[in-house]
C-alpha atoms as a PDB file:
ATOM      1  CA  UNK A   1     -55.204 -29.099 102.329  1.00  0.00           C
ATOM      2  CA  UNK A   2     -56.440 -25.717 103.120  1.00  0.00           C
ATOM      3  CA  UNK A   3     -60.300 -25.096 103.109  1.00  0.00           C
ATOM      4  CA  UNK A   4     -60.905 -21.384 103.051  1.00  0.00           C
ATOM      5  CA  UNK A   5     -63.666 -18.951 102.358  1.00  0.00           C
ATOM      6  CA  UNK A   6     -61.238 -16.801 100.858  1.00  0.00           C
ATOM      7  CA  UNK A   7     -60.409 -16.292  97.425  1.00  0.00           C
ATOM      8  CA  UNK A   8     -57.283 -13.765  98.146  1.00  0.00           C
ATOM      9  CA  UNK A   9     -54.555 -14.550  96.075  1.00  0.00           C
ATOM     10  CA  UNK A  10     -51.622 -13.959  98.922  1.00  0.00           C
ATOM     11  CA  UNK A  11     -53.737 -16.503 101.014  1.00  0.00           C
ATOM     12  CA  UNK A  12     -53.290 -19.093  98.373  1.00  0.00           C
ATOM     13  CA  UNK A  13     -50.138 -18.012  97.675  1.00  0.00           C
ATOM     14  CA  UNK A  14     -49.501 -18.422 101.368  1.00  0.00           C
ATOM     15  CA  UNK A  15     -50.916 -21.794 101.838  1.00  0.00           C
ATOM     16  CA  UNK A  16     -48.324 -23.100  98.836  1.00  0.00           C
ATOM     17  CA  UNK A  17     -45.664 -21.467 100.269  1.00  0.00           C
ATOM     18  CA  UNK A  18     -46.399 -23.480 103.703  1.00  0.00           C
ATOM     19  CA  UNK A  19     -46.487 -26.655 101.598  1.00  0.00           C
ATOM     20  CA  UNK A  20     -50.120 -27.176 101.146  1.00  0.00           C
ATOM     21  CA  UNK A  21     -51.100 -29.625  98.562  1.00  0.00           C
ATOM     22  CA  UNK A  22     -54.442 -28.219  97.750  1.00  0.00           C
ATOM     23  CA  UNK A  23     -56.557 -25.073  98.620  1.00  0.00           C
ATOM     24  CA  UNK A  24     -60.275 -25.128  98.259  1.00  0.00           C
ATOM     25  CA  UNK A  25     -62.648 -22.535  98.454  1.00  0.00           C
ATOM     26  CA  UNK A  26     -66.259 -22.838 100.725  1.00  0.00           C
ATOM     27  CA  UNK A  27     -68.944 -22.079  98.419  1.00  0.00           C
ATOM     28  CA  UNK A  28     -71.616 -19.395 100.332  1.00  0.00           C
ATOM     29  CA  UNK A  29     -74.528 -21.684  99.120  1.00  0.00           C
ATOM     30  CA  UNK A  30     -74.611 -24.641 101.559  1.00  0.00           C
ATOM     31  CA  UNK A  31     -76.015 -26.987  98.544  1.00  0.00           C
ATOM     32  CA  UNK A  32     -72.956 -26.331  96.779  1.00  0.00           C
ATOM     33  CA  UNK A  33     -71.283 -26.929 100.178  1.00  0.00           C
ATOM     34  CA  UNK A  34     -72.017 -30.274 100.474  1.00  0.00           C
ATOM     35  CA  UNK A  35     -70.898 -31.490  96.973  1.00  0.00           C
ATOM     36  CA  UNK A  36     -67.722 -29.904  97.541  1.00  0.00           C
ATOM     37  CA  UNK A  37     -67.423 -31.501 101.083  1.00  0.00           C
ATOM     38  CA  UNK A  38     -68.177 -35.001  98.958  1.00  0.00           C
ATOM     39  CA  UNK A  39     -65.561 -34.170  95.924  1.00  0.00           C
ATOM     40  CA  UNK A  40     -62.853 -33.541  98.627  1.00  0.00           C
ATOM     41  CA  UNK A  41     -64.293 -37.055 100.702  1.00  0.00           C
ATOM     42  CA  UNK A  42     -64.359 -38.937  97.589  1.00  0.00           C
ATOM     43  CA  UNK A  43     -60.978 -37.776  96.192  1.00  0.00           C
ATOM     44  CA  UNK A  44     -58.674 -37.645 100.042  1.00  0.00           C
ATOM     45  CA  UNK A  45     -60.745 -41.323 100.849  1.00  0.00           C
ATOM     46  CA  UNK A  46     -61.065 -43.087  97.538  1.00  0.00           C
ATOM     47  CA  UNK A  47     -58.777 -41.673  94.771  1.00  0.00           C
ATOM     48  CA  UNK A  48     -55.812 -40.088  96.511  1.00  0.00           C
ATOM     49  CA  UNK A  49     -52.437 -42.280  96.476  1.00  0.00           C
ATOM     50  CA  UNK A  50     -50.470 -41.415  99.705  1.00  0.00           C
ATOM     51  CA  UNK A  51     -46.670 -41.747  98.519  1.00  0.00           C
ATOM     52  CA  UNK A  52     -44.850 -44.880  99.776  1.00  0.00           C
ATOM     53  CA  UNK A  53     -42.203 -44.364 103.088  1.00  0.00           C
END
């Protein structure tokens, strides 16, 4: 998972390409901040499925 403040296509594209599984932007506002930081908790801790080795 890549966490970025940028929104530059060729550093998502990058990220991908490096086999990241998710790229998030940092909101400016640090309100905002903080719900994202709980969406990514909630889904990496609660939701997300690793696969099985």
């Amino acid at each position: 998972m890549i966490f970025s403040v940028s929104n530059e296509e060729r550093d998502r594209d990058l990220a991908y390409r490096n086999r990241a599984n998710s790229y998030i932007r940092k909101p400016v506002d640090f309100e905002r901040y903080k719900e994202v930081l709980k969406g990514v908790a909630d889904y990496w801790l609660s939701l997300n499925e690793p696969p099985p080795f």
